[in-house]
C-alpha atoms as a PDB file:
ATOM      1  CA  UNK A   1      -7.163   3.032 -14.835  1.00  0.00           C
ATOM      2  CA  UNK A   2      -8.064   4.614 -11.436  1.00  0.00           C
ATOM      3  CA  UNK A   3      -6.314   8.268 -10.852  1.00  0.00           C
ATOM      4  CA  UNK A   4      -5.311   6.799  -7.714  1.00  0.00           C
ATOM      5  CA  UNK A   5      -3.071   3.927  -9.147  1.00  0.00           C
ATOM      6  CA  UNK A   6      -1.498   5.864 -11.349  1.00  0.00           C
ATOM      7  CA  UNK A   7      -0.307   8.511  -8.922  1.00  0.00           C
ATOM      8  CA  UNK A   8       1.500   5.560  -7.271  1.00  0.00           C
ATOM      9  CA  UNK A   9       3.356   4.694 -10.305  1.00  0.00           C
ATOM     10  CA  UNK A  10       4.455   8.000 -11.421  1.00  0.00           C
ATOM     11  CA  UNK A  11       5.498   7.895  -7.429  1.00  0.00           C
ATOM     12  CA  UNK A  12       8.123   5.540  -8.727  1.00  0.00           C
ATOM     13  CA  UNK A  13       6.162   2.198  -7.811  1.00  0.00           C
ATOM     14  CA  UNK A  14       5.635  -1.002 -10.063  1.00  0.00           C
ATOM     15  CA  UNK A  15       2.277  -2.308  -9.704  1.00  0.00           C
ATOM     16  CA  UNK A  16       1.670  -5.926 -10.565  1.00  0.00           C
ATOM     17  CA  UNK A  17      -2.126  -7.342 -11.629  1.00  0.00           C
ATOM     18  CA  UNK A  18      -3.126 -10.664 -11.062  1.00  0.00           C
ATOM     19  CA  UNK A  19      -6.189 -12.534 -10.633  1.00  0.00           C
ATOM     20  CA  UNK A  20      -7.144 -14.473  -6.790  1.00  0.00           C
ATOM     21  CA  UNK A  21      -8.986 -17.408  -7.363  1.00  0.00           C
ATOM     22  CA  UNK A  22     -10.822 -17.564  -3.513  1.00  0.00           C
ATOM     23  CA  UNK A  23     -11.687 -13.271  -4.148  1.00  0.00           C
ATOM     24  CA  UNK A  24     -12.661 -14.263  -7.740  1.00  0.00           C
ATOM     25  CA  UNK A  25     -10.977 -10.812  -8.512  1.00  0.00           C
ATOM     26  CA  UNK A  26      -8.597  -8.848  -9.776  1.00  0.00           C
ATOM     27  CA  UNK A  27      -5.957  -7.808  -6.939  1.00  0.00           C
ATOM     28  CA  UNK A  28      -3.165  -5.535  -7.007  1.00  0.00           C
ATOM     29  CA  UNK A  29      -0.189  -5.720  -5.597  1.00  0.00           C
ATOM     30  CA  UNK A  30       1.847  -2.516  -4.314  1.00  0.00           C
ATOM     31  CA  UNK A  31       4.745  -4.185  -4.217  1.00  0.00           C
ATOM     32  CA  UNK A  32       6.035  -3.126  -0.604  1.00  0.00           C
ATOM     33  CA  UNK A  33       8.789  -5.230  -0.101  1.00  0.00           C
ATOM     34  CA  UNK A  34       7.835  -4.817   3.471  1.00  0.00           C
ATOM     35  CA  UNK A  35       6.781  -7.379   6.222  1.00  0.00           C
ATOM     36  CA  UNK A  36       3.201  -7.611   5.299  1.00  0.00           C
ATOM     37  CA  UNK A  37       2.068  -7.297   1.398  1.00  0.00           C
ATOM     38  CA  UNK A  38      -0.774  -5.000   0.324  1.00  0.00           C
ATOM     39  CA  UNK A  39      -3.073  -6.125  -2.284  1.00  0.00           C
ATOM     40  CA  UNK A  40      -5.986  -3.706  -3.689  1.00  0.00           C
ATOM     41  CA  UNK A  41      -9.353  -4.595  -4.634  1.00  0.00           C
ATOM     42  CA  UNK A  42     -10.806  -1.490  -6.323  1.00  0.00           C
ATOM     43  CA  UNK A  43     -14.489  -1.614  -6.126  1.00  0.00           C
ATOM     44  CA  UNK A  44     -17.166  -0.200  -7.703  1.00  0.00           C
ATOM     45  CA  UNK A  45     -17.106   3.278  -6.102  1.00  0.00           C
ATOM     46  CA  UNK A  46     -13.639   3.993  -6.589  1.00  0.00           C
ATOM     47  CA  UNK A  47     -12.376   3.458  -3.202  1.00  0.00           C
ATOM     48  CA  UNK A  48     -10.502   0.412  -2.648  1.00  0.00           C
ATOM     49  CA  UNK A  49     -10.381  -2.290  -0.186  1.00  0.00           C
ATOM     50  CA  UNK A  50      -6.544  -4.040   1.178  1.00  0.00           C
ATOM     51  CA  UNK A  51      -5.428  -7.111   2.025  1.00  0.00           C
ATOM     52  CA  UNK A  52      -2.599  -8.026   3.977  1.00  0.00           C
ATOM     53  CA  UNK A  53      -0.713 -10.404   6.459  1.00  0.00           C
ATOM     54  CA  UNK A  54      -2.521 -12.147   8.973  1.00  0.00           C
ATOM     55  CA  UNK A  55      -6.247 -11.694   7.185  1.00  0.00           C
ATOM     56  CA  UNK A  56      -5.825  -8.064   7.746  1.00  0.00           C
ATOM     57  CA  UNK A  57      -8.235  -6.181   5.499  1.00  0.00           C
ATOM     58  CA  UNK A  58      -8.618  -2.642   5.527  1.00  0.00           C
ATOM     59  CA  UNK A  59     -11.881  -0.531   3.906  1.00  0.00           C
ATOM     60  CA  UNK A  60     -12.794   2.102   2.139  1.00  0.00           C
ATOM     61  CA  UNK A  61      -9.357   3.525   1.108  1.00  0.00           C
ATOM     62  CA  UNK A  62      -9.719   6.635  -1.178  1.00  0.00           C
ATOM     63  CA  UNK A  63      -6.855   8.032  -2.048  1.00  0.00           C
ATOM     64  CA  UNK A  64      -2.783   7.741  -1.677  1.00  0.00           C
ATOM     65  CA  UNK A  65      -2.286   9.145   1.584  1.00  0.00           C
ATOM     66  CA  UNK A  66      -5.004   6.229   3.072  1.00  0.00           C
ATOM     67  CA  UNK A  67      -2.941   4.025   1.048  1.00  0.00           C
ATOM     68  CA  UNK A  68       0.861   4.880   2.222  1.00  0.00           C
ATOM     69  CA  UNK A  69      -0.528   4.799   5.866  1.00  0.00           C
ATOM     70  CA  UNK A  70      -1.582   0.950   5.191  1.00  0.00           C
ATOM     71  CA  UNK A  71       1.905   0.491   3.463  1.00  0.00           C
ATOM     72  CA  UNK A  72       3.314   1.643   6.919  1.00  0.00           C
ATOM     73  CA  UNK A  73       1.452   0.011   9.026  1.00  0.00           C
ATOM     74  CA  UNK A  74       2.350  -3.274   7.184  1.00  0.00           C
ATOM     75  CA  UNK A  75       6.129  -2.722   7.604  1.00  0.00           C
ATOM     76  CA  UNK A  76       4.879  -3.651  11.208  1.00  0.00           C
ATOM     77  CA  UNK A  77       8.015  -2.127  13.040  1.00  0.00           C
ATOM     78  CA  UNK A  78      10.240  -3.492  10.527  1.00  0.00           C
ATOM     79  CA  UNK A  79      13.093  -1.301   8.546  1.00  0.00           C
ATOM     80  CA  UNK A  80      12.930  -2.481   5.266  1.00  0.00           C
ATOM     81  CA  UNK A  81      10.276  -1.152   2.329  1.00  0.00           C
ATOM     82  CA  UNK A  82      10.507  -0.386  -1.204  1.00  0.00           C
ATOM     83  CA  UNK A  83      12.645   2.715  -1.644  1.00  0.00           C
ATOM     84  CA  UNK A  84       9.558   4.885  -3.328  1.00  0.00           C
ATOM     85  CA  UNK A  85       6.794   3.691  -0.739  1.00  0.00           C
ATOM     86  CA  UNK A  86       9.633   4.855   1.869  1.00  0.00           C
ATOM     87  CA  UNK A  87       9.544   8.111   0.073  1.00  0.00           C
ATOM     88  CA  UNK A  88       5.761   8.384  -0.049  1.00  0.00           C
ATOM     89  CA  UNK A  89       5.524   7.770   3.807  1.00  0.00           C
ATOM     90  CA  UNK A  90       7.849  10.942   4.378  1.00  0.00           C
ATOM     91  CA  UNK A  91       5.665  13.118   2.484  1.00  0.00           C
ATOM     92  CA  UNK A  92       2.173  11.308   4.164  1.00  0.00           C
ATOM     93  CA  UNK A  93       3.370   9.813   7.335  1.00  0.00           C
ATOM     94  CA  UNK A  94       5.813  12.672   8.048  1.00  0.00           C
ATOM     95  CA  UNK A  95       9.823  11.928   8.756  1.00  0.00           C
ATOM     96  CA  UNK A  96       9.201  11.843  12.580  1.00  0.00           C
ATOM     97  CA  UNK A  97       6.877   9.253  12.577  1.00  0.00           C
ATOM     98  CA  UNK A  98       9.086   7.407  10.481  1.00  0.00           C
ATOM     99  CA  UNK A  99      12.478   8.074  13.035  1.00  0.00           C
ATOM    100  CA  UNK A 100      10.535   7.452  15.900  1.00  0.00           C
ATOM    101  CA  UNK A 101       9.585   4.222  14.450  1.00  0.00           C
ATOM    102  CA  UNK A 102      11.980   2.540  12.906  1.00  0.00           C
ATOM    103  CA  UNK A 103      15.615   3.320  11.552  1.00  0.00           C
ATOM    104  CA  UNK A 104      16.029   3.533   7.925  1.00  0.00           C
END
């Protein structure tokens, strides 16, 4: 499994696998709990691509500070997130990012 993913789960985060019929891939879900989902597509070089709400897709993610960013930007103004991607953001976003944005 990719270093990458399991950083995020020793972070505290469930990651769920399924497979999306119109991708013809495997997906993962990072289980936000947010506004907008995030679902990674890990491709062949080890970066991965994300899906979210409203056809966003975002490219050439590497590692998990690309991937909290996308996490936060998916919350879309919103207070609400899973408790361990809240965490993450603190550490990657910083704290005041996260109070000027949105009370939590």
């Amino acid at each position: 499994m990719n270093e990458v993913l399991i950083e995020i789960i020793k972070s505290g985060i469930t990651i769920e696998m399924f497979y999306d019929k119109k991708k013809d891939c495997v997906l993962y879900d990072m289980n936000t709990q947010a506004k907008s989902h995030l679902y990674l597509k890990e491709e062949e070089d080890g970066t991965f691509t994300g899906y979210g709400r409203y056809d966003t897709i975002y490219t050439d993610l590497e590692d998990i500070e690309d991937i909290t960013w996308k996490v936060y930007l998916g919350m879309y103004g919103r207070p609400y997130v899973n408790n361990a991607w809240y965490e993450l953001m603190k550490v990657y976003v910083g704290e005041e990012e996260l109070k000027r944005k949105l009370v939590h």
